[in-house]
C-alpha atoms as a PDB file:
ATOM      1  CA  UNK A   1     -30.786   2.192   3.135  1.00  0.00           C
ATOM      2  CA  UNK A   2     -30.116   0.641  -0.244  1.00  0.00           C
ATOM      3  CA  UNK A   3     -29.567  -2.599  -0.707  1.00  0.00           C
ATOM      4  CA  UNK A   4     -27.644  -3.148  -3.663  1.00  0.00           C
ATOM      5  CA  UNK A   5     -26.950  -7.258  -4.439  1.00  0.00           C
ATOM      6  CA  UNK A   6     -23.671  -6.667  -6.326  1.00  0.00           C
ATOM      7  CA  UNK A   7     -21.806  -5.744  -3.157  1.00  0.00           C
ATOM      8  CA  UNK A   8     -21.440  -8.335  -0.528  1.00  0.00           C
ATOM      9  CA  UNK A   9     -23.121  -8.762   3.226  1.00  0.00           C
ATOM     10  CA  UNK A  10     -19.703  -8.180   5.222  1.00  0.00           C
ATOM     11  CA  UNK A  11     -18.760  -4.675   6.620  1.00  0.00           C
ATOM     12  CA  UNK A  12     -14.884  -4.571   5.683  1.00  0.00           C
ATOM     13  CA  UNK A  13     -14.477  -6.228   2.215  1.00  0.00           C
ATOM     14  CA  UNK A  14     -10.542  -6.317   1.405  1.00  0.00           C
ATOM     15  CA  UNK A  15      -9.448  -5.520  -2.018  1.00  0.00           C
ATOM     16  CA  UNK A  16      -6.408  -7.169  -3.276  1.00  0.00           C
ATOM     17  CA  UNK A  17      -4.372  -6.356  -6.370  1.00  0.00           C
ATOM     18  CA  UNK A  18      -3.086  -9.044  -8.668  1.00  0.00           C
ATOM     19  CA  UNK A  19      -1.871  -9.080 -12.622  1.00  0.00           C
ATOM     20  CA  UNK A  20      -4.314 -12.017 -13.682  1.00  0.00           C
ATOM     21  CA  UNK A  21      -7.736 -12.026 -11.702  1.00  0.00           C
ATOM     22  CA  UNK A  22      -8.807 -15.195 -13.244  1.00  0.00           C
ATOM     23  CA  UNK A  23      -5.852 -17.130 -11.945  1.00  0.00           C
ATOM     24  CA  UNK A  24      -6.125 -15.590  -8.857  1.00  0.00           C
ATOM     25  CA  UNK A  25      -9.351 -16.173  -7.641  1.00  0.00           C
ATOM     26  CA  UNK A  26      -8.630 -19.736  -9.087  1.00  0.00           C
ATOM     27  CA  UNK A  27      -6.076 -19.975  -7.050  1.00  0.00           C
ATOM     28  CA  UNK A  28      -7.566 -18.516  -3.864  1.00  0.00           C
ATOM     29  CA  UNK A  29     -11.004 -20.960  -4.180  1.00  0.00           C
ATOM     30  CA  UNK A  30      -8.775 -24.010  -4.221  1.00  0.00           C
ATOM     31  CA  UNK A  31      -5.908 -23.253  -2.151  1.00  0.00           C
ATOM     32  CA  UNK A  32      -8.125 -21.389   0.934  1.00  0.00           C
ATOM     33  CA  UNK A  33     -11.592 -22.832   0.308  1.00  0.00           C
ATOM     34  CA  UNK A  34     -13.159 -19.541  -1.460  1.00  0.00           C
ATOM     35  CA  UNK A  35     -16.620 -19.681  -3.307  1.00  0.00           C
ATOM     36  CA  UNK A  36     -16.628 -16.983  -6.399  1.00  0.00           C
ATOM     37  CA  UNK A  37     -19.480 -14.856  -5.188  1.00  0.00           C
ATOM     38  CA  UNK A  38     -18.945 -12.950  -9.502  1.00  0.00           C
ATOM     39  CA  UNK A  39     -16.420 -12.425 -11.990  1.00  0.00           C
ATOM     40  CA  UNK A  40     -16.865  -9.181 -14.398  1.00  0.00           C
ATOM     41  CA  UNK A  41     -15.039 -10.013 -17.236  1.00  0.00           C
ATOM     42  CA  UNK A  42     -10.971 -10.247 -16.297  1.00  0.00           C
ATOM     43  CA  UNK A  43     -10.451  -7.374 -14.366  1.00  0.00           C
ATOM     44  CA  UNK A  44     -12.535  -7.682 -11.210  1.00  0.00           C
ATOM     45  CA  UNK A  45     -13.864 -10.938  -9.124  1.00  0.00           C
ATOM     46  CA  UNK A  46     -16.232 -11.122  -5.795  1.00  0.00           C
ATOM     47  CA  UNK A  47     -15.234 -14.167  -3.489  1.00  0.00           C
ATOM     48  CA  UNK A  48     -17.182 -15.550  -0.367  1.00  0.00           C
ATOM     49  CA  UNK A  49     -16.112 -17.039   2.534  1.00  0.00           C
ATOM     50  CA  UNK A  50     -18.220 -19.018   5.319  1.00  0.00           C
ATOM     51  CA  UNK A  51     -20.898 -17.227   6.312  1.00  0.00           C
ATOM     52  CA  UNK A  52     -21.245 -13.627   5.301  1.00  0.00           C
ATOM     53  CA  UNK A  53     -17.171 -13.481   4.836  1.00  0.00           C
ATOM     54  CA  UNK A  54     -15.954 -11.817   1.281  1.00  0.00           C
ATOM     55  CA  UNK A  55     -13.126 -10.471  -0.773  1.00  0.00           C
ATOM     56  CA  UNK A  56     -12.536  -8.323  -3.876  1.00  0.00           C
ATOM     57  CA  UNK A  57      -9.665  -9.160  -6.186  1.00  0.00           C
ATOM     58  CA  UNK A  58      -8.781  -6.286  -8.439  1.00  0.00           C
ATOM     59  CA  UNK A  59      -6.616  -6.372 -11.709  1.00  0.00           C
ATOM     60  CA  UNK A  60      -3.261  -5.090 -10.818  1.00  0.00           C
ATOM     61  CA  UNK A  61      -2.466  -2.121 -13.471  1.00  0.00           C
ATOM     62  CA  UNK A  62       0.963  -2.320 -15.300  1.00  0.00           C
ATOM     63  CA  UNK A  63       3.577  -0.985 -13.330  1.00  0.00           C
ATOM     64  CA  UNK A  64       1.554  -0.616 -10.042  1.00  0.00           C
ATOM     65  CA  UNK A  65       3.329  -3.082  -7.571  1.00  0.00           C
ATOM     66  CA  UNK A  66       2.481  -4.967  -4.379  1.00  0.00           C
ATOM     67  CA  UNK A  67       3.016  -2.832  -1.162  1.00  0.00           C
ATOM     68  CA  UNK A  68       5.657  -4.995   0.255  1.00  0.00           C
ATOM     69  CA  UNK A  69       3.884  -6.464   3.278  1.00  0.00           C
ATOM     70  CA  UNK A  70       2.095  -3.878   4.087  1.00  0.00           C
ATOM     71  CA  UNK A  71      -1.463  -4.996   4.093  1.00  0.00           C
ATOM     72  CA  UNK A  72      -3.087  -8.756   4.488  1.00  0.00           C
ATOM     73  CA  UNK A  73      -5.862 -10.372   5.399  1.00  0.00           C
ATOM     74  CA  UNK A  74      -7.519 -12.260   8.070  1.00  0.00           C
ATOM     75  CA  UNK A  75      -9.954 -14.777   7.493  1.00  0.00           C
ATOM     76  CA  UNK A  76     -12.121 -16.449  10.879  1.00  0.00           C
ATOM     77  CA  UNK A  77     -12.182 -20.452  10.169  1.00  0.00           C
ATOM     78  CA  UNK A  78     -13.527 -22.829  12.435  1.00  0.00           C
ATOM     79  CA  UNK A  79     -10.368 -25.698  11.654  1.00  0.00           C
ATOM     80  CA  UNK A  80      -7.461 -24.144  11.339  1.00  0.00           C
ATOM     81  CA  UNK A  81      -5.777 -27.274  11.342  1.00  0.00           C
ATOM     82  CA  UNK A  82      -7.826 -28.728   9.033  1.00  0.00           C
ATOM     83  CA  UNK A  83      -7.874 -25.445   6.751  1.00  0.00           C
ATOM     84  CA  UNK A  84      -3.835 -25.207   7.120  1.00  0.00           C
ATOM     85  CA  UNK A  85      -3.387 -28.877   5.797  1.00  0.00           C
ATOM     86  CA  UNK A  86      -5.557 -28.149   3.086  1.00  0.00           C
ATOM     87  CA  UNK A  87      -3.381 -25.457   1.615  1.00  0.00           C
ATOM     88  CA  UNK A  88      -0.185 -26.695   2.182  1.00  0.00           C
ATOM     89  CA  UNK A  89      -0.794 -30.448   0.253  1.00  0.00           C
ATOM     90  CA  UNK A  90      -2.240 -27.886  -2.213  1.00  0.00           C
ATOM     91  CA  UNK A  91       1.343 -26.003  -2.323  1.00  0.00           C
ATOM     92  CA  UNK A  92       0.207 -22.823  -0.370  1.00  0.00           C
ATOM     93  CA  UNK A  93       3.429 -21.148   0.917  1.00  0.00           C
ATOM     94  CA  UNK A  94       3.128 -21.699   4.562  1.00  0.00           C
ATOM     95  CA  UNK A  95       5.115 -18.323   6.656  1.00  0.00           C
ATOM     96  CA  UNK A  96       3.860 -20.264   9.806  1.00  0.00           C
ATOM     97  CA  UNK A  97       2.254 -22.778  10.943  1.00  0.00           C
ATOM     98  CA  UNK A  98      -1.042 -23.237  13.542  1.00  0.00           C
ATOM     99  CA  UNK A  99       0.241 -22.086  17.010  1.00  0.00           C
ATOM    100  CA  UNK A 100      -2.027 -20.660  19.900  1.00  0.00           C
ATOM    101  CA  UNK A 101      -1.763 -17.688  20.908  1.00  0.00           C
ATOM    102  CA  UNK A 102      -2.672 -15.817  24.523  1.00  0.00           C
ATOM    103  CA  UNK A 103      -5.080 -13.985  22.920  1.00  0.00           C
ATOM    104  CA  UNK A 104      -7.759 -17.062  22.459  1.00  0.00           C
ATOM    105  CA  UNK A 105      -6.641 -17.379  18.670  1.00  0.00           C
ATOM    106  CA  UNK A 106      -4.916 -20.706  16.929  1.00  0.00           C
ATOM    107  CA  UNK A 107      -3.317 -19.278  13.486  1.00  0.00           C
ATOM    108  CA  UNK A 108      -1.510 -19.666  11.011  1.00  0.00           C
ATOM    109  CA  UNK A 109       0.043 -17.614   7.804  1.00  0.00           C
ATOM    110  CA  UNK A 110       0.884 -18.032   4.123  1.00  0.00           C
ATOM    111  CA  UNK A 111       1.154 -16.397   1.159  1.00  0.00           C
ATOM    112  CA  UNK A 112      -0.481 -16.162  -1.849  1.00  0.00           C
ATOM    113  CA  UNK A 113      -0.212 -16.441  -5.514  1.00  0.00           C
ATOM    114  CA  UNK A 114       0.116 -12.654  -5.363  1.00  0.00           C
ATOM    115  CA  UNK A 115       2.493 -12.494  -2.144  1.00  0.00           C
ATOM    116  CA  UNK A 116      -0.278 -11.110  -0.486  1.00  0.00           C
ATOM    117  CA  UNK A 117       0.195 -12.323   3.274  1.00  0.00           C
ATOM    118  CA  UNK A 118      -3.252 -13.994   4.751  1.00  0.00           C
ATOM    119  CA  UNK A 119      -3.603 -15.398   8.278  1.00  0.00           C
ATOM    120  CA  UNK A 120      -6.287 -17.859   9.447  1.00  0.00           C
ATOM    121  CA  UNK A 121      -7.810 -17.702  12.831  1.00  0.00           C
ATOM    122  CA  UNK A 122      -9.576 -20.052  14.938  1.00  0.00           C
ATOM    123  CA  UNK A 123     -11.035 -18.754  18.093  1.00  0.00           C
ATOM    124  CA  UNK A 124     -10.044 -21.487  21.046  1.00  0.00           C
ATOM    125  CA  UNK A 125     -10.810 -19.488  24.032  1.00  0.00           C
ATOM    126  CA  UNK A 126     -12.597 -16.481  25.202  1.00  0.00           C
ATOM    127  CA  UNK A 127     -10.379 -13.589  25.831  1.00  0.00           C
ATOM    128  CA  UNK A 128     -10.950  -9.484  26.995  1.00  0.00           C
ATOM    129  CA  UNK A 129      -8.988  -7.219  24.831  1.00  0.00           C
ATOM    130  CA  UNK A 130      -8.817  -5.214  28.108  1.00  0.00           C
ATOM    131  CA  UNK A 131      -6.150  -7.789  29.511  1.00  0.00           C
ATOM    132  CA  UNK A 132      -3.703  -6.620  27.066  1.00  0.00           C
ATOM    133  CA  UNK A 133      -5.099  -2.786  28.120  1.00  0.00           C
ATOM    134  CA  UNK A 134      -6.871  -2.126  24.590  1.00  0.00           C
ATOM    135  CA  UNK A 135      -9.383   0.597  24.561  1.00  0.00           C
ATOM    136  CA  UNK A 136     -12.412  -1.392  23.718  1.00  0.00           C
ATOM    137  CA  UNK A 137     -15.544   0.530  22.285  1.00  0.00           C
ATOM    138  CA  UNK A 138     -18.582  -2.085  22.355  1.00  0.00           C
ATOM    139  CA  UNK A 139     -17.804  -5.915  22.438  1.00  0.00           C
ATOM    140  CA  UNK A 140     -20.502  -7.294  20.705  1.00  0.00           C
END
């Protein structure tokens, strides 16, 4: 296997669209606590998250518009809480805020400078996908 340093660690590695990379991945390291991992020039940017976590933001092309909701991103925090004041003092728009859910997760949602729709997740509790009758392949 190759190992080739310009691509990050993580095996699913999001790629967001926006019309200004540079203000984006501004916006994204001090509104939700990204690192930039690299920037080539203006059109494409690498950013980490924790440990191993990562994201590509992508110049948007003129004309090429956001897909209405139908992607986002979730992002594994240990302080949700924390993490969700954070970003709303900073002016994040907040779609909703920490609640826990049955499924061992405290989250919460909010948009981006983009509209792009991230959710932050703090596990609380352990929980079997089975309960809910998922098809589960190997838990590890």
């Amino acid at each position: 296997m190759v190992i080739n340093s310009a691509m990050p660690r993580g095996s699913v590695i999001p790629e967001l669209t926006y019309p200004d990379v540079v203000v984006a991945a501004d916006w994204l390291c001090d509104r939700f606590g990204f690192t930039l991992r690299f920037r080539f020039a203006n059109h494409r940017a690498q950013l980490n998250i924790g440990d191993g976590g990562a994201m590509v933001v992508v110049e948007r092309l003129a004309g090429v518009t956001v897909s209405g909701g139908s992607h986002g991103v979730m992002v594994r925090i240990p302080d949700v809480d924390r993490h969700h004041a954070h970003a709303a003092a900073r002016g994040a728009r907040i779609l909703s805020p920490p609640q826990d859910f049955p499924y061992g997760e405290r989250q919460y949602s909010a948009d981006d400078v983009g509209g792009h729709r991230w959710t932050f997740s703090q596990s609380i509790a352990d929980f079997d996908p089975r309960t809910f009758g998922a098809v589960v392949g190997t838990l590890a």
